[in-house]
PDB file of N, CA and C in Angstrom:
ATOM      1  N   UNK A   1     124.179  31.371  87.644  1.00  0.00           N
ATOM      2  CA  UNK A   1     124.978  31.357  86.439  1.00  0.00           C
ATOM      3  C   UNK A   1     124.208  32.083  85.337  1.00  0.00           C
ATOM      4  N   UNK A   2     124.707  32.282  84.119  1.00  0.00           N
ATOM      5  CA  UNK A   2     124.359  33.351  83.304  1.00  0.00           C
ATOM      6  C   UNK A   2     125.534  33.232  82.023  1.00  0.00           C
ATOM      7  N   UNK A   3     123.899  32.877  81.001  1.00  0.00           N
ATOM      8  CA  UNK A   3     124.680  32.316  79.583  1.00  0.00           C
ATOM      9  C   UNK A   3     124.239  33.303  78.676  1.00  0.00           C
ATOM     10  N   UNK A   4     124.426  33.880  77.506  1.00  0.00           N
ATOM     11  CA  UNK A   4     123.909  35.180  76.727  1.00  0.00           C
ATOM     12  C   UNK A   4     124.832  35.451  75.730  1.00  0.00           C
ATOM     13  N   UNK A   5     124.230  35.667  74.526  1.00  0.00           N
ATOM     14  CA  UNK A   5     124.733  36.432  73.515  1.00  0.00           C
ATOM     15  C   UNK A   5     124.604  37.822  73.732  1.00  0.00           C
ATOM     16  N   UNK A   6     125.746  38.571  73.212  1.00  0.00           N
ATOM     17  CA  UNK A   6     125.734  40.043  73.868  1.00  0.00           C
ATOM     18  C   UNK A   6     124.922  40.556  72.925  1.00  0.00           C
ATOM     19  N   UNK A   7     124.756  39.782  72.307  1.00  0.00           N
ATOM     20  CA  UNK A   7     123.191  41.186  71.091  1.00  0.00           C
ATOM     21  C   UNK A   7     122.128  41.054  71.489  1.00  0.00           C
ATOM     22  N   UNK A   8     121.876  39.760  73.026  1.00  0.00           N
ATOM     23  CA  UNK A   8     120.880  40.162  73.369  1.00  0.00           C
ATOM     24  C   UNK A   8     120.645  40.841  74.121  1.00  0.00           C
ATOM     25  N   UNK A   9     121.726  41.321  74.880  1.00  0.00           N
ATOM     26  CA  UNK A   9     121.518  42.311  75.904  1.00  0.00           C
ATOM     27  C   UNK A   9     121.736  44.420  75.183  1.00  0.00           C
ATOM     28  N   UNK A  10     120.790  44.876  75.421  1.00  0.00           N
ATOM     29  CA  UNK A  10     120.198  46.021  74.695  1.00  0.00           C
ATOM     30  C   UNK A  10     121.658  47.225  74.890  1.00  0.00           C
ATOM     31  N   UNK A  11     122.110  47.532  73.996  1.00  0.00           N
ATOM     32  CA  UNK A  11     123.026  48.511  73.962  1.00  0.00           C
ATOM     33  C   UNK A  11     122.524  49.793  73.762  1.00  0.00           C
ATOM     34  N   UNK A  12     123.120  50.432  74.832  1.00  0.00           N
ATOM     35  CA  UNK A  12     122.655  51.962  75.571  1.00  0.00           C
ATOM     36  C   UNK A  12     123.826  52.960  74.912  1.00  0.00           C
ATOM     37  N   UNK A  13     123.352  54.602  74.502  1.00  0.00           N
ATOM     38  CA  UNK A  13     124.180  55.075  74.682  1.00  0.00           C
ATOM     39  C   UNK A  13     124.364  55.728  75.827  1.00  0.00           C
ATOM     40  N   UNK A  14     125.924  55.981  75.811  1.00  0.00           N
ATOM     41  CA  UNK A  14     126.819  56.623  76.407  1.00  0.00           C
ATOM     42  C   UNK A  14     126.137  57.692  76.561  1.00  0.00           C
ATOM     43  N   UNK A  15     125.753  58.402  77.412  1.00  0.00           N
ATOM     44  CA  UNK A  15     125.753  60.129  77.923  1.00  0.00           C
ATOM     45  C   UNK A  15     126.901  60.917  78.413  1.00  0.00           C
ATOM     46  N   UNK A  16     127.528  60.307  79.297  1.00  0.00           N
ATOM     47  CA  UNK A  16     128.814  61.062  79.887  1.00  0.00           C
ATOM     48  C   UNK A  16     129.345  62.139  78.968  1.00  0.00           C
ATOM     49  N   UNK A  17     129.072  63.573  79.899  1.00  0.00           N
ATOM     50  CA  UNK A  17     129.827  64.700  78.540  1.00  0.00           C
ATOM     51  C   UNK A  17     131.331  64.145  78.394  1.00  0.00           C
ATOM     52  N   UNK A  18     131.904  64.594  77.102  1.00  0.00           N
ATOM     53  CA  UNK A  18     133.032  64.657  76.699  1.00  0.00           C
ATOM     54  C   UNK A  18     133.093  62.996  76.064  1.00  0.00           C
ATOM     55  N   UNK A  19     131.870  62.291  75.657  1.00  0.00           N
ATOM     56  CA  UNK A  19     131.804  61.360  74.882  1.00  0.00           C
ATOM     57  C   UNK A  19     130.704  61.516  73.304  1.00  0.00           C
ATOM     58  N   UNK A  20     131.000  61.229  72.616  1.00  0.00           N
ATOM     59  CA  UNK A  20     130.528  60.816  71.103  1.00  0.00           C
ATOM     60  C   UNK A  20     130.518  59.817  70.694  1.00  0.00           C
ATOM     61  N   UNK A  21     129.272  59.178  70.088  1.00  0.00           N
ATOM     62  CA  UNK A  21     129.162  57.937  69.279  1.00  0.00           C
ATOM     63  C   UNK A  21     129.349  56.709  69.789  1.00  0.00           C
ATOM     64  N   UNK A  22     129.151  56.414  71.208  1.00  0.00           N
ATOM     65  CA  UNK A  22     129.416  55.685  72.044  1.00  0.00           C
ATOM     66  C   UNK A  22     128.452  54.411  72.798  1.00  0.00           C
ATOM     67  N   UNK A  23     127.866  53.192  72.552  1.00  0.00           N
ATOM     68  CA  UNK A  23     127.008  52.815  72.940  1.00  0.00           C
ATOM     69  C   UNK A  23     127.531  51.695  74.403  1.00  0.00           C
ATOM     70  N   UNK A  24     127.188  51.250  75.296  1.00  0.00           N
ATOM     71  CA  UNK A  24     127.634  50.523  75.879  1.00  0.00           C
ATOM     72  C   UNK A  24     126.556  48.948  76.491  1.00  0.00           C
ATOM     73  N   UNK A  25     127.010  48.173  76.483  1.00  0.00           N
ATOM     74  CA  UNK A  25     126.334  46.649  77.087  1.00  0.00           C
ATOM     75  C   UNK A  25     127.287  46.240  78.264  1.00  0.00           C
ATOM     76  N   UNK A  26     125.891  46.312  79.409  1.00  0.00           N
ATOM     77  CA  UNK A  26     126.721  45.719  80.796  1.00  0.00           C
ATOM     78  C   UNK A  26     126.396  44.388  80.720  1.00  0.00           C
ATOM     79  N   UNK A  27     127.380  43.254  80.275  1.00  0.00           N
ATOM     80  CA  UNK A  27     127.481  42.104  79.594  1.00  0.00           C
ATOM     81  C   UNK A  27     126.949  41.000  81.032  1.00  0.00           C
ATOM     82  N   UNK A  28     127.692  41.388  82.212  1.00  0.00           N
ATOM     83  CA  UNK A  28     127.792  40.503  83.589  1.00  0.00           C
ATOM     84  C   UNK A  28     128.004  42.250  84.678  1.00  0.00           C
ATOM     85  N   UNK A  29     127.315  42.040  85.469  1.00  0.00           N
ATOM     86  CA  UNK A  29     126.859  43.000  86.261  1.00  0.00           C
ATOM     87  C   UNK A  29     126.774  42.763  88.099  1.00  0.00           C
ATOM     88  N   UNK A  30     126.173  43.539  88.750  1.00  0.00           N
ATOM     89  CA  UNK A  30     125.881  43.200  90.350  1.00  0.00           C
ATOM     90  C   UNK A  30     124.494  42.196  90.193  1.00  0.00           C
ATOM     91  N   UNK A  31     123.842  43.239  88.765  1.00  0.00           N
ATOM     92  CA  UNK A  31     122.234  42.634  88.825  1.00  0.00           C
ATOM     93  C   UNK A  31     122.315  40.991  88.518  1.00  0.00           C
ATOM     94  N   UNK A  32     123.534  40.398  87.825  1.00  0.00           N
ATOM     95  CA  UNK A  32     123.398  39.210  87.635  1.00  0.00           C
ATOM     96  C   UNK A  32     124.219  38.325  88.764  1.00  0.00           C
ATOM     97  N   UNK A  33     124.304  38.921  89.917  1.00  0.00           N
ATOM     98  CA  UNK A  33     124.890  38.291  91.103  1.00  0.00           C
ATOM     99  C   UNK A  33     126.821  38.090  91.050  1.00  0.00           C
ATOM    100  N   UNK A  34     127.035  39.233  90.302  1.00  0.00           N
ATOM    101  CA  UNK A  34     128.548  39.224  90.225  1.00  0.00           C
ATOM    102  C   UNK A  34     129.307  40.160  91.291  1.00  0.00           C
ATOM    103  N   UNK A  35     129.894  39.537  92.096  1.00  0.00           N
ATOM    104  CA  UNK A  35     130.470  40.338  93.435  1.00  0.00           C
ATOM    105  C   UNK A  35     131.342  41.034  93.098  1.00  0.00           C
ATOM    106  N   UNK A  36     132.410  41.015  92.209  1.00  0.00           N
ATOM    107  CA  UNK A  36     134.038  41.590  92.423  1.00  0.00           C
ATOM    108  C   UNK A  36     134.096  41.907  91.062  1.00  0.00           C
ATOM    109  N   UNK A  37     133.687  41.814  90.056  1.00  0.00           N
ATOM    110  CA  UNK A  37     133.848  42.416  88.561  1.00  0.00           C
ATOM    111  C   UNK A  37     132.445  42.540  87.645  1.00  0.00           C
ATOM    112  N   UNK A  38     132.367  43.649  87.166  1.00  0.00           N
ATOM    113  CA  UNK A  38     131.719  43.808  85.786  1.00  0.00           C
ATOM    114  C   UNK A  38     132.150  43.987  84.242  1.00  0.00           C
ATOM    115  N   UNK A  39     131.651  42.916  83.635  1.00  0.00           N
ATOM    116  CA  UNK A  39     132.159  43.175  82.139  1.00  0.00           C
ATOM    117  C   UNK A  39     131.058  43.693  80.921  1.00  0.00           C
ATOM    118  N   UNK A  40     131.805  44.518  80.254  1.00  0.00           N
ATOM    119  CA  UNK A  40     131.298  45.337  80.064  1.00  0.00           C
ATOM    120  C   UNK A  40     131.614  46.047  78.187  1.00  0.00           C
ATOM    121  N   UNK A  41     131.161  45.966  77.131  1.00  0.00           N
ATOM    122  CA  UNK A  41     131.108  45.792  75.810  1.00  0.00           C
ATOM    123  C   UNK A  41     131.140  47.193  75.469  1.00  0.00           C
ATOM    124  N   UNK A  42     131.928  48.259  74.832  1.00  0.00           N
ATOM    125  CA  UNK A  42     131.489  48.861  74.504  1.00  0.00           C
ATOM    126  C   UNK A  42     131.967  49.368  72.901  1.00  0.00           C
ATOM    127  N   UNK A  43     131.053  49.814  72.215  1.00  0.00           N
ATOM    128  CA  UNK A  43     130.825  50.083  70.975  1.00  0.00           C
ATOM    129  C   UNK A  43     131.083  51.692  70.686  1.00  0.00           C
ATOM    130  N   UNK A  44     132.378  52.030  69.895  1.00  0.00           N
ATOM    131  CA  UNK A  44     132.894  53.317  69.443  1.00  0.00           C
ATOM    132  C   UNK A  44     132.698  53.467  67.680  1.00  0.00           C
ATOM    133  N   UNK A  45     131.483  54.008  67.515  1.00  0.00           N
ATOM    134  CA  UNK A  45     131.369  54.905  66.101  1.00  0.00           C
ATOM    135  C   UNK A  45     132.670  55.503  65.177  1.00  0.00           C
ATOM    136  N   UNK A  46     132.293  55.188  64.131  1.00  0.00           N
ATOM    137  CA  UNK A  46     133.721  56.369  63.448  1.00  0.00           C
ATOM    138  C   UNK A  46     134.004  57.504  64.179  1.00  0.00           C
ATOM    139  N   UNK A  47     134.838  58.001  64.143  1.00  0.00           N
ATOM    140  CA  UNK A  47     135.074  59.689  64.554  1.00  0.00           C
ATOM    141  C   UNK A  47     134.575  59.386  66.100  1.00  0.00           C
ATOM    142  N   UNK A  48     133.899  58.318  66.595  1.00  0.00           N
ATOM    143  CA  UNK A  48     133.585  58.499  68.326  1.00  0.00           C
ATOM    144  C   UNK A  48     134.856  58.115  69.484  1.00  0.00           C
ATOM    145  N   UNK A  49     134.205  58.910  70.742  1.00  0.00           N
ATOM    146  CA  UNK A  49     135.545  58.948  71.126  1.00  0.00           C
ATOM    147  C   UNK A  49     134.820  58.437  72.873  1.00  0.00           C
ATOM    148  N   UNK A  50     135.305  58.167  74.027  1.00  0.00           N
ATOM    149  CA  UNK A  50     134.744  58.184  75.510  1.00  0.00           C
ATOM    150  C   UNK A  50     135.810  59.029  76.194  1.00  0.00           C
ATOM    151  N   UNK A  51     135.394  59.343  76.843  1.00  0.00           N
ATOM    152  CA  UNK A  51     135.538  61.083  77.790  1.00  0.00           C
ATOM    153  C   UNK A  51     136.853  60.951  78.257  1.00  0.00           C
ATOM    154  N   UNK A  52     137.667  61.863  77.999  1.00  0.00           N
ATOM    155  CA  UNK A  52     138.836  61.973  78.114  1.00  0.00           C
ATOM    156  C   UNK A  52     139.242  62.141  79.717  1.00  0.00           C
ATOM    157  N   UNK A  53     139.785  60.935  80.886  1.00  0.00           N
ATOM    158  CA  UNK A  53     139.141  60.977  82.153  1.00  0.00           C
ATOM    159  C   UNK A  53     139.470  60.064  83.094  1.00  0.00           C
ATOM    160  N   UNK A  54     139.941  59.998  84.302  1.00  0.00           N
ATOM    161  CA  UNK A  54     140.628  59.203  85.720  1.00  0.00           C
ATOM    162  C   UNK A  54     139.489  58.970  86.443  1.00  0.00           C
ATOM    163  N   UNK A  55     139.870  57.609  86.950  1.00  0.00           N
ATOM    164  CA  UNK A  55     138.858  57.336  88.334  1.00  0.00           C
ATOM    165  C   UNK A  55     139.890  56.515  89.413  1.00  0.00           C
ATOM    166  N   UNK A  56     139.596  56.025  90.090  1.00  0.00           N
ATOM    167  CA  UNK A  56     140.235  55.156  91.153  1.00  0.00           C
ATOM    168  C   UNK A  56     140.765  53.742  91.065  1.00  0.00           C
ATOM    169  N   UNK A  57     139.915  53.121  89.885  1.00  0.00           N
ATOM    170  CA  UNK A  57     139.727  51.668  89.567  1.00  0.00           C
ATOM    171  C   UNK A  57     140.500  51.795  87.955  1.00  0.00           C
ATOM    172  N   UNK A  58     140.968  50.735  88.248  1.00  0.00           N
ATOM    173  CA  UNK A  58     141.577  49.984  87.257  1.00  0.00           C
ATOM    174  C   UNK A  58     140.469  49.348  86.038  1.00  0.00           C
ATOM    175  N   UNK A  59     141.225  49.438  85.015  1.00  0.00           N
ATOM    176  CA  UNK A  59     140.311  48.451  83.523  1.00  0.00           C
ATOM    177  C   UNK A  59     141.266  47.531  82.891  1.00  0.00           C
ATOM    178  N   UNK A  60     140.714  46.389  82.771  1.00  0.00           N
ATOM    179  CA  UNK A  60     140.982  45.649  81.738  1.00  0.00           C
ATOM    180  C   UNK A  60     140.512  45.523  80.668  1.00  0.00           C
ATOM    181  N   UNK A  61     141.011  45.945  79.072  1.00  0.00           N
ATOM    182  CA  UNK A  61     140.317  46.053  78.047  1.00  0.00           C
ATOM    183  C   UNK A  61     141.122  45.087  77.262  1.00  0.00           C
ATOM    184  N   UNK A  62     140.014  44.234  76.405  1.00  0.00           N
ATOM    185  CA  UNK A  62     140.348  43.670  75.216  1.00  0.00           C
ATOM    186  C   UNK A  62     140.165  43.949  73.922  1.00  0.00           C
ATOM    187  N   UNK A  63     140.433  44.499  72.642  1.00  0.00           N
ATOM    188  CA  UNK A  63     140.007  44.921  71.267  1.00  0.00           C
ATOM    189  C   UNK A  63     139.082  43.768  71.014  1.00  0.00           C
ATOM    190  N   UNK A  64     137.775  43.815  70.315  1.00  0.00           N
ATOM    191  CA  UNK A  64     137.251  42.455  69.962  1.00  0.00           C
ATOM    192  C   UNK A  64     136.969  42.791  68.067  1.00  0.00           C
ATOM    193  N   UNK A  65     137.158  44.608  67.825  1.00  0.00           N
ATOM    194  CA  UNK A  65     136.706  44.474  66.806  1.00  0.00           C
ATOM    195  C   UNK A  65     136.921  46.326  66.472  1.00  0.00           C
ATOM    196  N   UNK A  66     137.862  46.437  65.072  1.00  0.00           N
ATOM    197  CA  UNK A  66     138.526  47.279  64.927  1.00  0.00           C
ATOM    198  C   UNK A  66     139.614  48.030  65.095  1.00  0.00           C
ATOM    199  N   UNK A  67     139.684  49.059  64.793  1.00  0.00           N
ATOM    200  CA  UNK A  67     141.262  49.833  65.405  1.00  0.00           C
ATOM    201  C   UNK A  67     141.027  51.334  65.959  1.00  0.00           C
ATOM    202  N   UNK A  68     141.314  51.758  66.628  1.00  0.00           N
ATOM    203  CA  UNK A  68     141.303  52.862  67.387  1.00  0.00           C
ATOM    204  C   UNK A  68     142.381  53.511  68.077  1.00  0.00           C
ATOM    205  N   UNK A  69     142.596  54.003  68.999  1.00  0.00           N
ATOM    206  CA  UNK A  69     143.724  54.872  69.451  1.00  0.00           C
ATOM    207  C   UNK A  69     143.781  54.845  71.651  1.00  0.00           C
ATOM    208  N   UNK A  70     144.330  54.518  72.113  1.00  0.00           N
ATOM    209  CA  UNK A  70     144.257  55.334  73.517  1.00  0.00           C
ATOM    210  C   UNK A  70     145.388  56.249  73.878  1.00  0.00           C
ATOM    211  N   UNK A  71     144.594  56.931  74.466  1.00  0.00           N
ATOM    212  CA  UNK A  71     144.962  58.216  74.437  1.00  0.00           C
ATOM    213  C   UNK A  71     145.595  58.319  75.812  1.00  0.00           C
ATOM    214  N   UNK A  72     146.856  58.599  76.248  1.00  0.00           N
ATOM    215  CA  UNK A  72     146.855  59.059  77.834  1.00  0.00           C
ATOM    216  C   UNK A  72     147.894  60.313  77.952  1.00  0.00           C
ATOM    217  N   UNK A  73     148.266  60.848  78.844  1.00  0.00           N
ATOM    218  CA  UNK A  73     148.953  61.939  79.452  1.00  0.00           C
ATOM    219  C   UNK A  73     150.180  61.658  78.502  1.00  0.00           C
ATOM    220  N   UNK A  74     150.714  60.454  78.631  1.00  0.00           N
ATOM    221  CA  UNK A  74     152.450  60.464  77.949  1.00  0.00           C
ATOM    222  C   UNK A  74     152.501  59.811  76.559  1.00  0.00           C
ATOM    223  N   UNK A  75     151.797  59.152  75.966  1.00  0.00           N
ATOM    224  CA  UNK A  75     151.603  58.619  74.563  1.00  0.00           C
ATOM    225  C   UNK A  75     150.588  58.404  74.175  1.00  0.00           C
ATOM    226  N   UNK A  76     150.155  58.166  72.727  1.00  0.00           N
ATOM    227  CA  UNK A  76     148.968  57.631  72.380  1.00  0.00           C
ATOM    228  C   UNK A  76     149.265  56.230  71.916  1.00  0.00           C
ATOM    229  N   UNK A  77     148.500  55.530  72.038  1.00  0.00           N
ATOM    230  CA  UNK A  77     148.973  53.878  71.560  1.00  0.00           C
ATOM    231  C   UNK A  77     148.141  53.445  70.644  1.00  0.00           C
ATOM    232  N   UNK A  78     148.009  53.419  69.525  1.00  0.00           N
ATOM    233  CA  UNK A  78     147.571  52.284  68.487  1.00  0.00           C
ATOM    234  C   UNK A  78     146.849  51.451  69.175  1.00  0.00           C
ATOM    235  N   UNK A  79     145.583  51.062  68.803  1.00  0.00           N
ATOM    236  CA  UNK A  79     144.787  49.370  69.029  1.00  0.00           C
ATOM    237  C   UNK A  79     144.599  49.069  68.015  1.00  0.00           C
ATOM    238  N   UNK A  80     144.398  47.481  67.898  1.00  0.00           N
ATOM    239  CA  UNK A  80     143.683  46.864  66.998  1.00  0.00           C
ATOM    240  C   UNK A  80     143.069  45.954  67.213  1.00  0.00           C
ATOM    241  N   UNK A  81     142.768  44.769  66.873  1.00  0.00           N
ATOM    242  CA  UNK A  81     141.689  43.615  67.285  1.00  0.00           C
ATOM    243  C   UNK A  81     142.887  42.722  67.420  1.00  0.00           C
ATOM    244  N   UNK A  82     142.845  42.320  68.795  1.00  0.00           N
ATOM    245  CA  UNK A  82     143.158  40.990  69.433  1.00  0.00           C
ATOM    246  C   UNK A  82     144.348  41.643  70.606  1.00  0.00           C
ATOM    247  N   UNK A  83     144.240  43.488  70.650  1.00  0.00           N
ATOM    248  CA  UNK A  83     144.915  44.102  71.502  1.00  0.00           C
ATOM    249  C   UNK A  83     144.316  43.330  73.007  1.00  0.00           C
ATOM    250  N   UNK A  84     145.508  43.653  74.138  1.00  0.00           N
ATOM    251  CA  UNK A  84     145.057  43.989  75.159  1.00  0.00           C
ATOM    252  C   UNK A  84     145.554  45.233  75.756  1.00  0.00           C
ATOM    253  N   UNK A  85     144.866  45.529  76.686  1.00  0.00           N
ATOM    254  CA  UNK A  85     145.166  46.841  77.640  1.00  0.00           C
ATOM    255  C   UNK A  85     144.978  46.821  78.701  1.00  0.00           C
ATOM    256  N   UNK A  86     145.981  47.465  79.815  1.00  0.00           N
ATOM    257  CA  UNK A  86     145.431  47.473  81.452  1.00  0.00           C
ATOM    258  C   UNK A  86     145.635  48.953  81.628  1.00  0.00           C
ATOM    259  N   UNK A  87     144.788  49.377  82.126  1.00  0.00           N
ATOM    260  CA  UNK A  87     144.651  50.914  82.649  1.00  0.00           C
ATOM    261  C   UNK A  87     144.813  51.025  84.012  1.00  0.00           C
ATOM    262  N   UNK A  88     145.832  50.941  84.620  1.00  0.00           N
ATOM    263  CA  UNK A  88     146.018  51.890  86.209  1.00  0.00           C
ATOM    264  C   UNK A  88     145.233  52.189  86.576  1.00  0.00           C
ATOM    265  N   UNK A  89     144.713  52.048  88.083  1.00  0.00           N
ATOM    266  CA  UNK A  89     144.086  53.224  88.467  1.00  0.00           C
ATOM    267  C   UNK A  89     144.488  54.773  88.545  1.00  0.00           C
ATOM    268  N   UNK A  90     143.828  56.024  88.904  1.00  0.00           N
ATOM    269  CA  UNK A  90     144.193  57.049  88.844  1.00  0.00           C
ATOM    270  C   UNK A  90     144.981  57.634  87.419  1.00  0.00           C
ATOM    271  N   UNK A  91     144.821  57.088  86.202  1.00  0.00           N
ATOM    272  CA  UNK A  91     145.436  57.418  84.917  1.00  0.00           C
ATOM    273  C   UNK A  91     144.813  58.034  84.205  1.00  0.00           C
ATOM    274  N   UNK A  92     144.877  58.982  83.523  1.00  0.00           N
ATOM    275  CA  UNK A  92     144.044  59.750  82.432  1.00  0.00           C
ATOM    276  C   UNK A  92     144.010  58.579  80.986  1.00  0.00           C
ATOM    277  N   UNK A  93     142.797  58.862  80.659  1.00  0.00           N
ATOM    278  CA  UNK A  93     142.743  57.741  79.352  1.00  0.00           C
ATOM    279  C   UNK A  93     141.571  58.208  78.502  1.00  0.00           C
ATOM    280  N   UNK A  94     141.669  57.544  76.888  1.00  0.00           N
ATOM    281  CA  UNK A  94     140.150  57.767  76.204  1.00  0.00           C
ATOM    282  C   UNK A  94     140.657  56.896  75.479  1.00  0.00           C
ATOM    283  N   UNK A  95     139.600  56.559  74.669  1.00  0.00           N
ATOM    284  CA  UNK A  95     139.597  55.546  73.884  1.00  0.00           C
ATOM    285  C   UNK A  95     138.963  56.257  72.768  1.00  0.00           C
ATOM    286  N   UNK A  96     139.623  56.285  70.933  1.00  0.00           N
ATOM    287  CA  UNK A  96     138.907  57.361  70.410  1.00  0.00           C
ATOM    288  C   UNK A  96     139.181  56.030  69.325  1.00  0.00           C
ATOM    289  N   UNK A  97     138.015  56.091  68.168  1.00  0.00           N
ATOM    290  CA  UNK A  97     138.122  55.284  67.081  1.00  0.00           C
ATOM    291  C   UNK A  97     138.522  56.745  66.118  1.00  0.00           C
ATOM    292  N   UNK A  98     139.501  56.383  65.248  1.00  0.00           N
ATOM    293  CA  UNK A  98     140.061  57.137  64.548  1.00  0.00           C
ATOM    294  C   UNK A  98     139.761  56.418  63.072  1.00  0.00           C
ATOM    295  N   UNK A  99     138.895  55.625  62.580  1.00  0.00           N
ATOM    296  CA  UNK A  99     139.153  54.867  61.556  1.00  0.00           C
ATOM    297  C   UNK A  99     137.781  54.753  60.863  1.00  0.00           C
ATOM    298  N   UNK A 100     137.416  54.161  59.611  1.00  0.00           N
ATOM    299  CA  UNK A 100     136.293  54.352  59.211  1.00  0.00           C
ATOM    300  C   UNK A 100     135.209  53.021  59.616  1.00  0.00           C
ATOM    301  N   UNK A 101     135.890  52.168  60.466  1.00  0.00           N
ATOM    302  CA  UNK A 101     135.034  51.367  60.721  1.00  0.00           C
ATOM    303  C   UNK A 101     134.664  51.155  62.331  1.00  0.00           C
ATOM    304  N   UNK A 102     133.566  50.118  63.101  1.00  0.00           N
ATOM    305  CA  UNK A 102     133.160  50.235  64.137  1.00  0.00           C
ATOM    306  C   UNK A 102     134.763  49.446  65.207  1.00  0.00           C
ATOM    307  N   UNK A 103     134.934  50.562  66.604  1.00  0.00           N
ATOM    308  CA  UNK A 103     136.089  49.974  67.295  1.00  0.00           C
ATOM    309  C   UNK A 103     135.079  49.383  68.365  1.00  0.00           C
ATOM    310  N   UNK A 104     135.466  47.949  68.439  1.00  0.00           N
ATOM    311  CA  UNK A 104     134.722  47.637  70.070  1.00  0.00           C
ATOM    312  C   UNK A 104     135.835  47.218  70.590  1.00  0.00           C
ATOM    313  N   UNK A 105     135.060  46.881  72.068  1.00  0.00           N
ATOM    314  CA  UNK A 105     136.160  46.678  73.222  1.00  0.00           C
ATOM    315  C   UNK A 105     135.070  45.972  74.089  1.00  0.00           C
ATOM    316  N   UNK A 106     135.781  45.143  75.196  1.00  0.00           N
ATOM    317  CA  UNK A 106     135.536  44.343  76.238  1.00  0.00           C
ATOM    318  C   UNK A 106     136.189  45.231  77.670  1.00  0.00           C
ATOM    319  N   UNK A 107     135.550  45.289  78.451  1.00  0.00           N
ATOM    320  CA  UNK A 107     136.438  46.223  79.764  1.00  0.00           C
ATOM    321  C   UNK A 107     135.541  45.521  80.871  1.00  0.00           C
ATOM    322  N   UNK A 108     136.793  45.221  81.910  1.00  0.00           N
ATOM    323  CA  UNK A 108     136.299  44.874  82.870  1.00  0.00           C
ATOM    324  C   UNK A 108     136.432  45.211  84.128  1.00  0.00           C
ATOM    325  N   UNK A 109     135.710  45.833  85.171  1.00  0.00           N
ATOM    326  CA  UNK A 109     136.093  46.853  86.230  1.00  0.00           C
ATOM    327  C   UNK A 109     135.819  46.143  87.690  1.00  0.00           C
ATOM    328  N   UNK A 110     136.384  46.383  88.176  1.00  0.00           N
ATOM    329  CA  UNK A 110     136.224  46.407  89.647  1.00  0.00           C
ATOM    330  C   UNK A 110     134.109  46.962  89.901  1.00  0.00           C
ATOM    331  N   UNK A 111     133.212  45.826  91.012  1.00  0.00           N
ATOM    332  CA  UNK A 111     132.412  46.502  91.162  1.00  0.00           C
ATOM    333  C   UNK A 111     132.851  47.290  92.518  1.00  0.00           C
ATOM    334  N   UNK A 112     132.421  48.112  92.897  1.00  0.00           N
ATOM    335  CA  UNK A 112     132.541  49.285  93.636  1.00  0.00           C
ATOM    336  C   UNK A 112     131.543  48.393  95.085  1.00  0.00           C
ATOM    337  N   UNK A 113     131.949  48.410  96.075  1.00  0.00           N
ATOM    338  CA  UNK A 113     131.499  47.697  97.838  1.00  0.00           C
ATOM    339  C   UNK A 113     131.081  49.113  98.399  1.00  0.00           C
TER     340      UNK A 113
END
């Protein structure tokens, strides 16, 4: 089991090209003996955006703090704090903070077998 405030766990940035201003905390992980999901914190800067981009696996995202935008192929959708979101697998998506203050989010993925 595994109890933690997420400020104690060290927030990394983002590298992935086609991201800006982006820090991320792997909140619950494989390393903490989690078989079937990772959750996962991540922190979007003013003007920052994460890589405009499809994978195989599905996300579950929660707003925990701010407003921002997602972005996909057929609309853009408004977030705000206390949003939820489910992302398809195989879907184009980004998540861009458009606003002058910090957008976070909660996402939780499939770990990969």
């Amino acid at each position: 089991m595994k109890v933690t405030n997420f400020k104690n766990i060290e927030a990394k940035e983002v590298k992935e090209p086609g991201t800006e201003g982006v820090t991320i905390r792997w909140l619950i992980s494989q390393k903490d003996g989690a078989p079937n999901f990772a959750m996962r914190i991540f922190e979007v800067a003013p003007g920052g955006f994460t890589p405009y981009h499809k994978h195989s696996w599905e996300h579950e995202v929660f707003i925990s703090e701010g407003r921002g935008t997602l972005v996909t192929e057929e609309k853009n959708f408004p977030l705000k704090k206390g949003d939820a979101v489910f992302v398809p697998p195989d879907e184009n998506h980004q998540f861009k903070n458009d606003s002058e203050e910090n957008f976070t989010f909660i996402c939780l993925i499939p770990i990969k077998k």
